[in-house]
C-alpha atoms as a PDB file:
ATOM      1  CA  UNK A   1      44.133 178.589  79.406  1.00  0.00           C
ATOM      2  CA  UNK A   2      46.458 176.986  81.767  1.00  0.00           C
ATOM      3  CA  UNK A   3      44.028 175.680  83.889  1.00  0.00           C
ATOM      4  CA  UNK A   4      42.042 173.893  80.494  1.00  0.00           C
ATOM      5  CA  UNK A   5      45.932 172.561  80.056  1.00  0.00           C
ATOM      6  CA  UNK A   6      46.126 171.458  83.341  1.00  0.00           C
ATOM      7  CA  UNK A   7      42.735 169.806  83.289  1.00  0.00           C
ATOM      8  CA  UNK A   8      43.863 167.986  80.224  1.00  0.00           C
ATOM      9  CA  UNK A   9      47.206 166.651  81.486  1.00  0.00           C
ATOM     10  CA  UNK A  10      45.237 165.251  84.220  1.00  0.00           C
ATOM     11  CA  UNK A  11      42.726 163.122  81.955  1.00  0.00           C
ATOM     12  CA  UNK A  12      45.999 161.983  79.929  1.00  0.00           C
ATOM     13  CA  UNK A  13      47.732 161.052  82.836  1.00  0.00           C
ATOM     14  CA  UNK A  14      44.327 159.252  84.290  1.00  0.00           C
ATOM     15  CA  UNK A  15      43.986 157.465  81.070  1.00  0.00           C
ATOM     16  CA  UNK A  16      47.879 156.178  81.182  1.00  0.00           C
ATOM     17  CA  UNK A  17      47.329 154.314  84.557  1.00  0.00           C
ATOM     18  CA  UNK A  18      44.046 152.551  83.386  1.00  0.00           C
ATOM     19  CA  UNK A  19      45.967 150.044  81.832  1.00  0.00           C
ATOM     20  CA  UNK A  20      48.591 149.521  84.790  1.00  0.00           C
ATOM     21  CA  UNK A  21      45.691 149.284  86.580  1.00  0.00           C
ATOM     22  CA  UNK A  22      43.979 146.640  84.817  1.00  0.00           C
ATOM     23  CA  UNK A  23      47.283 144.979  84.465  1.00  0.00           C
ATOM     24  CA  UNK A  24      48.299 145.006  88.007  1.00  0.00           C
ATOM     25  CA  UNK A  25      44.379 143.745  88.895  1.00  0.00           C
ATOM     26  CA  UNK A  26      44.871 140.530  86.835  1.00  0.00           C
ATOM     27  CA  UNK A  27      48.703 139.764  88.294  1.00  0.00           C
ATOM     28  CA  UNK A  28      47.387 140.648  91.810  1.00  0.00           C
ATOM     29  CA  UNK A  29      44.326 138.057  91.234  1.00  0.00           C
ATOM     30  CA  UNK A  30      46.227 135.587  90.296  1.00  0.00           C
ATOM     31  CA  UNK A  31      48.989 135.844  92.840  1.00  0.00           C
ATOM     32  CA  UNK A  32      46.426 136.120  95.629  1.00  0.00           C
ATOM     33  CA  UNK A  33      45.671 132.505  94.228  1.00  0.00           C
ATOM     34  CA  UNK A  34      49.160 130.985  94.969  1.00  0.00           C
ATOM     35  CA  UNK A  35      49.694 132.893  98.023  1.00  0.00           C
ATOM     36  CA  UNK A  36      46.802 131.417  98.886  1.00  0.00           C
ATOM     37  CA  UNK A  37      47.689 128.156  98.176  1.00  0.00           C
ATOM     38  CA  UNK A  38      50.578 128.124  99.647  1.00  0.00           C
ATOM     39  CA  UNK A  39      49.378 129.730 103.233  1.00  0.00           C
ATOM     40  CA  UNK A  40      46.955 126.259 102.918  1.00  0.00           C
ATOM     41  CA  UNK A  41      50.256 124.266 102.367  1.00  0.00           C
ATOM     42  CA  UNK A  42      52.009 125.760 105.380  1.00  0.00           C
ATOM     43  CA  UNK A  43      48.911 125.757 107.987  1.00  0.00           C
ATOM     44  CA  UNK A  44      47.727 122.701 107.004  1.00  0.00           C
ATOM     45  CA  UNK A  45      51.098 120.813 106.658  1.00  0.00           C
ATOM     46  CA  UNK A  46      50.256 118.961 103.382  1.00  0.00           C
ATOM     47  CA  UNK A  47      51.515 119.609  99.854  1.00  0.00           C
ATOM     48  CA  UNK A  48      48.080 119.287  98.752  1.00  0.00           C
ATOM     49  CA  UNK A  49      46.055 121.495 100.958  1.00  0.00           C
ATOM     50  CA  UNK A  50      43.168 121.176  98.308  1.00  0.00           C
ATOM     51  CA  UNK A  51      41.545 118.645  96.140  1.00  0.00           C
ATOM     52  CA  UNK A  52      38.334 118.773  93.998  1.00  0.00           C
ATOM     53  CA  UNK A  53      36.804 114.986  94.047  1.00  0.00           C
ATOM     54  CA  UNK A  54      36.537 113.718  90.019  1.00  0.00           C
ATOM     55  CA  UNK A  55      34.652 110.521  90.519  1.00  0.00           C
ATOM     56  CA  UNK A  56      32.035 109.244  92.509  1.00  0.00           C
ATOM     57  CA  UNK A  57      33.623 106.606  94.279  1.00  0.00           C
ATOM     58  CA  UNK A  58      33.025 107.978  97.979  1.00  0.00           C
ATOM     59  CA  UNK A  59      28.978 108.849  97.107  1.00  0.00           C
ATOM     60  CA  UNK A  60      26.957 109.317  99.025  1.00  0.00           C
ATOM     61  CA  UNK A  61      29.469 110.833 101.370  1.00  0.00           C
ATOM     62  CA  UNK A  62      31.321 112.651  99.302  1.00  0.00           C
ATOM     63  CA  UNK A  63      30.282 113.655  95.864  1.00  0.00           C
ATOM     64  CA  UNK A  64      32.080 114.390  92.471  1.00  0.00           C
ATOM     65  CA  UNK A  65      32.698 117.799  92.025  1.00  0.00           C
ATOM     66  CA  UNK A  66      32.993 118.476  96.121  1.00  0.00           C
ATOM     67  CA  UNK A  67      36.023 120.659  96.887  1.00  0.00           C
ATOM     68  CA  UNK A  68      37.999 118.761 100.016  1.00  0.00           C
ATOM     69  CA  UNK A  69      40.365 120.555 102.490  1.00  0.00           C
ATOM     70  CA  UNK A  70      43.620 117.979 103.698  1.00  0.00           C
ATOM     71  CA  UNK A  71      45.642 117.859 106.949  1.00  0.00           C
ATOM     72  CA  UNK A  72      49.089 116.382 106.850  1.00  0.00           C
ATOM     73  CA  UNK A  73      48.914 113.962 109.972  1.00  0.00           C
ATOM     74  CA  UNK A  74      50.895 111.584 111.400  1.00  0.00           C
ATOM     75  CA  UNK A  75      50.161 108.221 111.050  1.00  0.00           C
ATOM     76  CA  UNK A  76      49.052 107.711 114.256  1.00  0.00           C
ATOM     77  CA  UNK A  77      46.370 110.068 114.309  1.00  0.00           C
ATOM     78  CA  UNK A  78      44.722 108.098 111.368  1.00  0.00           C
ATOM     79  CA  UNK A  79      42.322 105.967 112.515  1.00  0.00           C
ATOM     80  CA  UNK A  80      40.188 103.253 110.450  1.00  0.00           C
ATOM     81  CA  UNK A  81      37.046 105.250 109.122  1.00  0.00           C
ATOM     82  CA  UNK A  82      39.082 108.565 108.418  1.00  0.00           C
ATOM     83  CA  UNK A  83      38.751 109.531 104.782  1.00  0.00           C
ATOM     84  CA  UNK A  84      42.566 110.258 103.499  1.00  0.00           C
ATOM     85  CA  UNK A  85      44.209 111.530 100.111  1.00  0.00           C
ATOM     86  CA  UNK A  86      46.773 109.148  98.915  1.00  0.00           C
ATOM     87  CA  UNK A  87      49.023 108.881  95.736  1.00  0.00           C
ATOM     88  CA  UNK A  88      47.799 105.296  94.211  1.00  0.00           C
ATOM     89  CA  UNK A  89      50.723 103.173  93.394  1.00  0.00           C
ATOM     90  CA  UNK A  90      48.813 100.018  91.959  1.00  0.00           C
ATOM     91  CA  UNK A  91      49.061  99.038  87.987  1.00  0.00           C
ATOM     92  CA  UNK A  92      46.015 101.415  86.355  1.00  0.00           C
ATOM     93  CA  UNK A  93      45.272 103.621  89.395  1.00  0.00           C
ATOM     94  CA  UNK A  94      44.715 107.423  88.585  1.00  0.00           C
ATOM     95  CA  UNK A  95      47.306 109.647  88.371  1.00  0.00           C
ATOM     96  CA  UNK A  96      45.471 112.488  90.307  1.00  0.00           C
ATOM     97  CA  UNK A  97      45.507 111.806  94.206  1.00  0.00           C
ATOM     98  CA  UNK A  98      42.916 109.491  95.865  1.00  0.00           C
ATOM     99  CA  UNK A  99      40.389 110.241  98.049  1.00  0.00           C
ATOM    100  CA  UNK A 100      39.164 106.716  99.945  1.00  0.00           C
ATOM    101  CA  UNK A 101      38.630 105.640 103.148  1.00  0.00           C
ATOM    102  CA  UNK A 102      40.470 104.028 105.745  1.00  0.00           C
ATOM    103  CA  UNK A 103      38.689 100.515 106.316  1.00  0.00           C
ATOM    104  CA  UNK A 104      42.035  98.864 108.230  1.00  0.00           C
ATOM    105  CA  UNK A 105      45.102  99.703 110.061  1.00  0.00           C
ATOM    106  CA  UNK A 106      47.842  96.818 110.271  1.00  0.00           C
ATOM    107  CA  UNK A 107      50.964  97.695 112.363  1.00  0.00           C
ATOM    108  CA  UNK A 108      53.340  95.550 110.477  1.00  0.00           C
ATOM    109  CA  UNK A 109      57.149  95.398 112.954  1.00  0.00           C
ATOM    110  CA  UNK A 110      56.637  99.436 113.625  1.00  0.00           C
ATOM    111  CA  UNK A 111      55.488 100.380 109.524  1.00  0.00           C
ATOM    112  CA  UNK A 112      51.421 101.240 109.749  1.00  0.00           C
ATOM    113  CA  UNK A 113      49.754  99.874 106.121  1.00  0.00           C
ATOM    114  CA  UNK A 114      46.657 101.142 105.399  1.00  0.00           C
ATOM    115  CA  UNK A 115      43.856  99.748 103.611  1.00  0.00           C
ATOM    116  CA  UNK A 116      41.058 101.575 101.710  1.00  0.00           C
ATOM    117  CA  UNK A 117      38.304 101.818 100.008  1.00  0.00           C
ATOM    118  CA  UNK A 118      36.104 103.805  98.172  1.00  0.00           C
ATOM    119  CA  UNK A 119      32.227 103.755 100.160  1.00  0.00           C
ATOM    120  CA  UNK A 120      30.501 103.505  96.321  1.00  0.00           C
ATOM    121  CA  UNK A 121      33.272 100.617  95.283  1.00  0.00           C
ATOM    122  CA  UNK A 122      32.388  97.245  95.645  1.00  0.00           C
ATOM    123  CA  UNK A 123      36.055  95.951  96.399  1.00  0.00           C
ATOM    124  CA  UNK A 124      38.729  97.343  98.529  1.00  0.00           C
ATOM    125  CA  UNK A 125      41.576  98.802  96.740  1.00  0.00           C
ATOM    126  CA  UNK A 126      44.677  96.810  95.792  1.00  0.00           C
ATOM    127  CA  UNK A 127      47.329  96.668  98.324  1.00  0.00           C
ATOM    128  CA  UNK A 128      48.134  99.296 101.143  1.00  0.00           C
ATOM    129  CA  UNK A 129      49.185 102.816 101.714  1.00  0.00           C
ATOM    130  CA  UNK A 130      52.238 103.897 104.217  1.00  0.00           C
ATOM    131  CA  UNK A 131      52.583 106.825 105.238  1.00  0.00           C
ATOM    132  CA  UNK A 132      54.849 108.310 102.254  1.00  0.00           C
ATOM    133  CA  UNK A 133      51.906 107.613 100.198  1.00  0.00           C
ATOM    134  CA  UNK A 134      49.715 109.904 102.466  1.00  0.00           C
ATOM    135  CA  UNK A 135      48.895 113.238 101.543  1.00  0.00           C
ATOM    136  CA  UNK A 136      46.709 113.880 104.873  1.00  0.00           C
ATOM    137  CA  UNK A 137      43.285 113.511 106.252  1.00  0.00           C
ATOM    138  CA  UNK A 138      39.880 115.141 104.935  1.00  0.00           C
ATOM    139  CA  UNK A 139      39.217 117.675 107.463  1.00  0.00           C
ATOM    140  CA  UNK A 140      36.496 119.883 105.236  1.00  0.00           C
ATOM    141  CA  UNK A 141      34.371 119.867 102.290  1.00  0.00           C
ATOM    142  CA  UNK A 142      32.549 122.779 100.510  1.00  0.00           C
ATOM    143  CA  UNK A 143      29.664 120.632  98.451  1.00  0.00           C
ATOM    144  CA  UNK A 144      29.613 120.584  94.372  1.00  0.00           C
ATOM    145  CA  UNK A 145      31.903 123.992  93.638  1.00  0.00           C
ATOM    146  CA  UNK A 146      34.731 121.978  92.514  1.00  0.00           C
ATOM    147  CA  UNK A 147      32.266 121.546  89.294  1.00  0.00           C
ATOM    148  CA  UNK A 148      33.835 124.942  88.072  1.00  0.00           C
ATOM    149  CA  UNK A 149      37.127 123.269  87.774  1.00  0.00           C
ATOM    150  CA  UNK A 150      36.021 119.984  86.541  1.00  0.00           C
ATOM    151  CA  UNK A 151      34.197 121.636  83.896  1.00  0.00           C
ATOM    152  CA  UNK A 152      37.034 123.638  82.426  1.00  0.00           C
ATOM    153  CA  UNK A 153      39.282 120.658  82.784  1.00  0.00           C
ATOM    154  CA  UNK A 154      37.263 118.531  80.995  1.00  0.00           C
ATOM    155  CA  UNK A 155      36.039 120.824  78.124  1.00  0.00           C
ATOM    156  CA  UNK A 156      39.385 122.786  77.398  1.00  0.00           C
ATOM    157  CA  UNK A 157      37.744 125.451  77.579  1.00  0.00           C
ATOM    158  CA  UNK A 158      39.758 127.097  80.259  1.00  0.00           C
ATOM    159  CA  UNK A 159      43.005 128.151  77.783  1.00  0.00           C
ATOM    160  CA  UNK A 160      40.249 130.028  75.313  1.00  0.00           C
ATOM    161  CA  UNK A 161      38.225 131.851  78.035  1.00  0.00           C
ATOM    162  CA  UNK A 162      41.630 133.062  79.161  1.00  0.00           C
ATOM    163  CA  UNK A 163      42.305 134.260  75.520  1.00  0.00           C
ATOM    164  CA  UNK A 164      38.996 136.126  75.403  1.00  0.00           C
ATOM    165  CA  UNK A 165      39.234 137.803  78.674  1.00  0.00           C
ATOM    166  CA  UNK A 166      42.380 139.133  77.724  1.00  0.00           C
ATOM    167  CA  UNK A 167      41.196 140.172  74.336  1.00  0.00           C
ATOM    168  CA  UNK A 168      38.060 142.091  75.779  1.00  0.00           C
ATOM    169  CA  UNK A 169      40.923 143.725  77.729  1.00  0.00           C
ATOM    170  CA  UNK A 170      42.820 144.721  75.399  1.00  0.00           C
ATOM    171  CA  UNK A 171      39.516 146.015  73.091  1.00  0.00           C
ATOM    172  CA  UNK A 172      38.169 147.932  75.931  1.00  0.00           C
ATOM    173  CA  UNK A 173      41.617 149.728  76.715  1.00  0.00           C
ATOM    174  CA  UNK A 174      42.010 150.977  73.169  1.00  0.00           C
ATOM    175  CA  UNK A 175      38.416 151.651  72.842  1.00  0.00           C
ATOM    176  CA  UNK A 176      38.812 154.000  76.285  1.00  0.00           C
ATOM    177  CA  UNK A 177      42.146 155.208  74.663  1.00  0.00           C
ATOM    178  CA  UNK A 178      40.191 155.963  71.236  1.00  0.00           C
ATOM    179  CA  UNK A 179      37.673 158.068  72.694  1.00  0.00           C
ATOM    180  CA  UNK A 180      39.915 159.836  75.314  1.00  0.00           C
ATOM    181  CA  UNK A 181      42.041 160.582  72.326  1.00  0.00           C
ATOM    182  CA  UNK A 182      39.156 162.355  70.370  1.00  0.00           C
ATOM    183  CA  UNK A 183      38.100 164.160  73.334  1.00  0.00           C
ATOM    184  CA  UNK A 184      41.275 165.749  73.810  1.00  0.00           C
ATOM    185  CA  UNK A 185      41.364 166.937  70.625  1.00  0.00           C
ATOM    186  CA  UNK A 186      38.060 168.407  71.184  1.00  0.00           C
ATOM    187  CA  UNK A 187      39.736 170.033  73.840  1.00  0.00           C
ATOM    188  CA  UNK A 188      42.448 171.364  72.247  1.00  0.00           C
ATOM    189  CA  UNK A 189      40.889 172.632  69.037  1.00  0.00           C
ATOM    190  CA  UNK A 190      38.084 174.420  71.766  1.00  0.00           C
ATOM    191  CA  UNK A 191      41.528 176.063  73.736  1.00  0.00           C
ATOM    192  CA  UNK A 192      43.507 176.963  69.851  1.00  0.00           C
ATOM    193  CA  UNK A 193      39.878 178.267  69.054  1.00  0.00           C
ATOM    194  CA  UNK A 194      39.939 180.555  72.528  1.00  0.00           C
ATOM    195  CA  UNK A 195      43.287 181.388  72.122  1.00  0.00           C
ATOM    196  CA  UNK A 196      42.361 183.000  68.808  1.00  0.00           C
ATOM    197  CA  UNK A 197      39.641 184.754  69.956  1.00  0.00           C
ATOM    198  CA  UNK A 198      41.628 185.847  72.868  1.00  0.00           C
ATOM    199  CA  UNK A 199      44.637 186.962  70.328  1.00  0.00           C
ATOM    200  CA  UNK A 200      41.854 189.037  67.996  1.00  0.00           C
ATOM    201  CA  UNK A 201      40.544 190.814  70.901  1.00  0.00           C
ATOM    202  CA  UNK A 202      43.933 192.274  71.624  1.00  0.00           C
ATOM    203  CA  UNK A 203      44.583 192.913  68.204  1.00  0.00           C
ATOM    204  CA  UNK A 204      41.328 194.990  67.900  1.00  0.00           C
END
């Protein structure tokens, strides 16, 4: 009988960690994300280590949806043709960062101002960038994944599909817990029923 008890405590006790499992899975994912992120930040000496490409103003080179990986530089190891990300200053520019190319450098009494342009635009863009504008240089590009994110930015649908994992979650732990529940009562009412038996025989 003890043994049956023992084996019992066990499930219960395997069934209580499932959902600290599942629980420290999704917080663990998610962390590895900004840790991530932030090792890209440090190594690569840019706040903006990463940048998915929402418009197809650098095609054929680069195309929308193309995830892009940025090195802070200095601005002396720009050169004209690099491809940079920039913050746009001018009236009605995006407010997501830039990614153009250099088409001129212009040392103006020690300042650098660069010019750019994007290789699908017909006209350069307005004004120049210094380097406080600068996010860093395009060093990488994985083709078309950035899609994912694009996608879910676009649609909304990013906020619900959240909702829904953590719903199916939430089902599938209570469903686990309703049918651990009914077997352990199977269990017990099988051990009460042996016990019985056991307590007969003696009596007899």
């Amino acid at each position: 009988m003890n043994k049956k008890m023992s084996s019992i405590d066990k499930e219960k006790s395997k069934f209580l960690k499932k959902p600290f499992i599942a629980i420290f899975i999704i917080i663990l994912a998610v962390l590895s994300s900004f840790i991530t992120f932030f090792v890209l930040q440090y190594s690569l000496n840019t706040p903006i280590p990463v940048v998915v490409v929402s418009s197809g103003s650098m095609k054929p080179t680069i195309n929308e949806g193309d995830i892009l990986f940025v090195k802070g530089v200095d601005g002396n190891e720009i050169s004209e043709g690099d491809v940079i990300v920039f913050q746009a200053l001018w009236i009605g520019a995006p407010s997501e960062p830039v990614v153009h190319r250099v088409i001129e450098i212009i040392n103006e009494s020690g300042v650098l101002e660069f010019y750019t342009k994007g290789d699908n635009n017909e006209g350069n863009d307005p004004g120049f960038r210094t380097i406080n504008d600068i996010y860093g240089r395009v060093i990488g590009r994985i083709p078309y994944i950035g899609w994912i994110k694009l996608f879910f930015d676009r649609s909304g649908l990013l906020i619900p599909l959240i909702v829904i994992i953590v719903i199916f979650l939430v089902i599938s732990m209570l469903w686990d817990y309703s049918k651990e529940k009914n077997e352990k009562n199977k269990q017990e009412r099988k051990i009460s029923q042996e016990d019985f038996d056991d307590h007969a025989k003696l009596l007899w």
